[in-house]
N, C-alpha and C. Protein backbone atom coordinates (compact mmCIF):
# COMPACT_ATOMS: atom_id res chain seq x y z
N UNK A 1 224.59 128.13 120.63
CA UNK A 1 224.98 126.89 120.00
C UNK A 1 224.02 126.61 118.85
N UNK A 2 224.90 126.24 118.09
CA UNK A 2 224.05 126.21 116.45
C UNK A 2 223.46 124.71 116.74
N UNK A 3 221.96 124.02 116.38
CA UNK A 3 221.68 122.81 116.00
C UNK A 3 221.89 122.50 114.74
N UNK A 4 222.93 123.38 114.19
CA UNK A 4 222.95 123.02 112.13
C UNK A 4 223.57 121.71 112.12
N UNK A 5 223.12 120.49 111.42
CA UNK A 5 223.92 119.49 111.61
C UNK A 5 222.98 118.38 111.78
N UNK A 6 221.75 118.33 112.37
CA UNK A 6 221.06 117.87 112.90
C UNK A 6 219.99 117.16 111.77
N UNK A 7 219.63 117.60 110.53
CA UNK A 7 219.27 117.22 109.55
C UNK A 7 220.30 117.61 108.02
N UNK A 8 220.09 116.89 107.07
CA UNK A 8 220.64 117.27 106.35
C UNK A 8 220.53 118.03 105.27
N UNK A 9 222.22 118.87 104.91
CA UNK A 9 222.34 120.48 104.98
C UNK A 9 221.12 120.60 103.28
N UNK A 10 220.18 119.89 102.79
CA UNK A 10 219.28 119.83 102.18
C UNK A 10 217.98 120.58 102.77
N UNK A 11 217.89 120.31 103.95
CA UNK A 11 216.89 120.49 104.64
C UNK A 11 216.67 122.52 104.66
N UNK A 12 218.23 122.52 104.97
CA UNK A 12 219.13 123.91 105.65
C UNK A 12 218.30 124.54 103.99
N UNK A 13 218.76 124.44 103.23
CA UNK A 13 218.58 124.94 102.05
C UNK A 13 216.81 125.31 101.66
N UNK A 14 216.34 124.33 101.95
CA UNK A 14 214.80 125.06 101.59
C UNK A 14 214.59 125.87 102.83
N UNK A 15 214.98 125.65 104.27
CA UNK A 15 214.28 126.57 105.26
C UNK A 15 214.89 128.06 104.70
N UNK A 16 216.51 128.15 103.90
CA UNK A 16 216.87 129.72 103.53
C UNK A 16 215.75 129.39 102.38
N UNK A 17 215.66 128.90 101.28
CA UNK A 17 214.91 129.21 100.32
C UNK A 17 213.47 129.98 100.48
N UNK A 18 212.59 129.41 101.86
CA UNK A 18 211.65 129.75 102.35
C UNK A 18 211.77 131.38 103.10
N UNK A 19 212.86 131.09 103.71
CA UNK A 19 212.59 132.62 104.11
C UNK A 19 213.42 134.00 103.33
N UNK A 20 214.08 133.45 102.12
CA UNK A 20 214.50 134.33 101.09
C UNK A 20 213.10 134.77 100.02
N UNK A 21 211.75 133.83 100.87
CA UNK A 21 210.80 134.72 99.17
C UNK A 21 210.78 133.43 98.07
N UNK A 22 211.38 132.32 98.61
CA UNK A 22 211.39 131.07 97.58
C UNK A 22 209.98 130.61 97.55
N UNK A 23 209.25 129.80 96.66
CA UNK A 23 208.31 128.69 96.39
C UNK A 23 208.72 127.93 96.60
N UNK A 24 207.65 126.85 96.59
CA UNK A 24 207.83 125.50 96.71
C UNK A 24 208.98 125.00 95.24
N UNK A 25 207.87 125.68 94.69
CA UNK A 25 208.40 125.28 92.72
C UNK A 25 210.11 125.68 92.72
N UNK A 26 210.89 126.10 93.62
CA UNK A 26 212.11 126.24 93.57
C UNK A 26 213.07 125.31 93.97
N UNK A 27 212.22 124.56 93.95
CA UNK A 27 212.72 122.75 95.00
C UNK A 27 213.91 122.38 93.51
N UNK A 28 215.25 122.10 93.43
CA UNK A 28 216.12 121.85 92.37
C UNK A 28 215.80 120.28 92.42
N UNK A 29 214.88 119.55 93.59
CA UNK A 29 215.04 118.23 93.23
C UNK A 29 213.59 118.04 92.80
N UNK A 30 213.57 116.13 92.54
CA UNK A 30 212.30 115.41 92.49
C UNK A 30 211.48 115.66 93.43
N UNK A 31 210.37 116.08 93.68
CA UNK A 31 209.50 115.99 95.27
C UNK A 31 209.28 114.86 95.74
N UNK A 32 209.43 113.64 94.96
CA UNK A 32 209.11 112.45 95.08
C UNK A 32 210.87 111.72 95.95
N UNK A 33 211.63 112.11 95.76
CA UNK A 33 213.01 111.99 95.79
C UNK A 33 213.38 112.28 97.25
N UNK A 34 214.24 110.91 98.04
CA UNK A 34 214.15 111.84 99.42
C UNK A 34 214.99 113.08 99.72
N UNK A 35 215.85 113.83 98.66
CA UNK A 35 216.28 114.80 98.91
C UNK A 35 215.61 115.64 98.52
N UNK A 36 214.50 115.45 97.99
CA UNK A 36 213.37 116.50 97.30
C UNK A 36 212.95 116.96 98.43
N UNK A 37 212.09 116.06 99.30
CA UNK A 37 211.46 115.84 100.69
C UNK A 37 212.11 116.45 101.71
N UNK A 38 213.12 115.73 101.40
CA UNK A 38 214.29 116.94 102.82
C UNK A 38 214.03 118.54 102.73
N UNK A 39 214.27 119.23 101.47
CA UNK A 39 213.90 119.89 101.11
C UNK A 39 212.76 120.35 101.52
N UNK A 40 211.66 119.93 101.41
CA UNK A 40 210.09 120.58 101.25
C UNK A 40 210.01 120.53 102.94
N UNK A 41 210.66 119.27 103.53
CA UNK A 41 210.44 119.74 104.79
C UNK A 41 210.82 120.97 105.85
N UNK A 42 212.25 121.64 104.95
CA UNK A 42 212.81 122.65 105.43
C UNK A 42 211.93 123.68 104.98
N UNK A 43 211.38 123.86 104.08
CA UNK A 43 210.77 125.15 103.32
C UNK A 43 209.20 125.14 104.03
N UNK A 44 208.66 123.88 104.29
CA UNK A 44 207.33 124.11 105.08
C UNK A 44 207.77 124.32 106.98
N UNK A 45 209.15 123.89 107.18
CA UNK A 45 208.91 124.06 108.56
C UNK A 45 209.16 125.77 108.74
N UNK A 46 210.39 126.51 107.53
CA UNK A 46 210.19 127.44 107.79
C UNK A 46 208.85 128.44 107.50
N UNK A 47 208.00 128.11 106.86
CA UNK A 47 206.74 128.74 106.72
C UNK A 47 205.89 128.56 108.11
N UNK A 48 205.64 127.60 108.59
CA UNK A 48 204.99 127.47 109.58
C UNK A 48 205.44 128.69 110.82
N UNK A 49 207.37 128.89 110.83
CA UNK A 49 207.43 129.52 111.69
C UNK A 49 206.67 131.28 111.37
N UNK A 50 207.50 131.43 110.00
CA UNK A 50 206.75 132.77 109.26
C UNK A 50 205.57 133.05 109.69
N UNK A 51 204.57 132.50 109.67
CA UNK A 51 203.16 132.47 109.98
C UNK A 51 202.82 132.55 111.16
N UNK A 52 203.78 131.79 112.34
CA UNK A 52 203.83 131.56 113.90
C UNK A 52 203.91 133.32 113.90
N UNK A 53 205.47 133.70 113.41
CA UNK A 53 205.69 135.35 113.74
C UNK A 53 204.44 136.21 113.64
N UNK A 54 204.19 135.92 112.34
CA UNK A 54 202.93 137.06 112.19
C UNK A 54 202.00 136.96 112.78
N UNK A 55 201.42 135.89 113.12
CA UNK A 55 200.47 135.93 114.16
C UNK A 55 200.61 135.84 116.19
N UNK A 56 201.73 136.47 116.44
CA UNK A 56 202.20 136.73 117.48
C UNK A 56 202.78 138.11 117.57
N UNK A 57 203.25 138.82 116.75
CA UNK A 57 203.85 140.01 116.76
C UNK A 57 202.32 141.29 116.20
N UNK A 58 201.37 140.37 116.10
CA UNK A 58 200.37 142.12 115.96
C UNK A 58 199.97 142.29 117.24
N UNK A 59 199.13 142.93 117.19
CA UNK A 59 198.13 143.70 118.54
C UNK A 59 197.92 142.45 119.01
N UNK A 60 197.73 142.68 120.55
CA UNK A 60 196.71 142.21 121.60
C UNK A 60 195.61 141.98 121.24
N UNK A 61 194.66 140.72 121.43
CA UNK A 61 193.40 140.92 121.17
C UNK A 61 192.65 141.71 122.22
N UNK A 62 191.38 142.16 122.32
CA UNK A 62 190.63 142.38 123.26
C UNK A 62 190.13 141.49 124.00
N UNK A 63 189.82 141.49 125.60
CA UNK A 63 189.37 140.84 126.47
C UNK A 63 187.62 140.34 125.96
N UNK A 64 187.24 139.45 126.12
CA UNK A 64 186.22 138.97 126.25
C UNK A 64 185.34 139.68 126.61
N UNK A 65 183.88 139.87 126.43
CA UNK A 65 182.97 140.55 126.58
C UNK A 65 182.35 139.58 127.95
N UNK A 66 182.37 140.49 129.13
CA UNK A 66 181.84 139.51 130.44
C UNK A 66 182.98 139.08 131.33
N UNK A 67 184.37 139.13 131.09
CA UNK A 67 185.03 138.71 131.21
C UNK A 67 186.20 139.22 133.31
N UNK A 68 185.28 140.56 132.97
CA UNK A 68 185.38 141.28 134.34
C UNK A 68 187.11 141.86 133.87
N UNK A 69 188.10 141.66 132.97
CA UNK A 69 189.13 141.69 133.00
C UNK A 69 189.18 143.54 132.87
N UNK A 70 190.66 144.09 133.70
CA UNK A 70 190.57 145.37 133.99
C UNK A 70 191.29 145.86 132.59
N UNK A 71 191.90 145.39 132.00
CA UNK A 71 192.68 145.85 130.90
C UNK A 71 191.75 146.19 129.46
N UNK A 72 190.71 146.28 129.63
CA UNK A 72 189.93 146.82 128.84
C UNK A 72 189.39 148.86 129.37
């Protein structure tokens, strides 16, 4: 089930803008403007996730030094 709908389809547009490789600077509105805003909020929430991925999808860290853990 899609939540599309849930903010408006402004919002929809910067989160694709964000994960097509867009800037901020690609915002077609005012930033000051609340459809500007709608906007910037879609394009920063999808960055945040971008960033979530990459820092979940590398390596394992190593166990703690002292830590007794066997997976070292």
């Amino acid at each position: 089930m899609s939540n599309r709908g849930v903010h408006p389809a402004i919002y929809y547009l910067g989160r694709e803008c964000r994960r097509n490789g867009g800037g901020k600077l690609a915002n077609p509105f005012a930033p000051i403007s609340v459809r500007g805003s709608w906007f910037l909020a879609g394009w920063n929430d999808m960055d945040i996730e971008i960033i979530n991925e990459r820092q979940t999808t590398g390596p394992a860290a190593p166990p703690a030094p002292g830590t007794g853990s066997l997976a070292a």
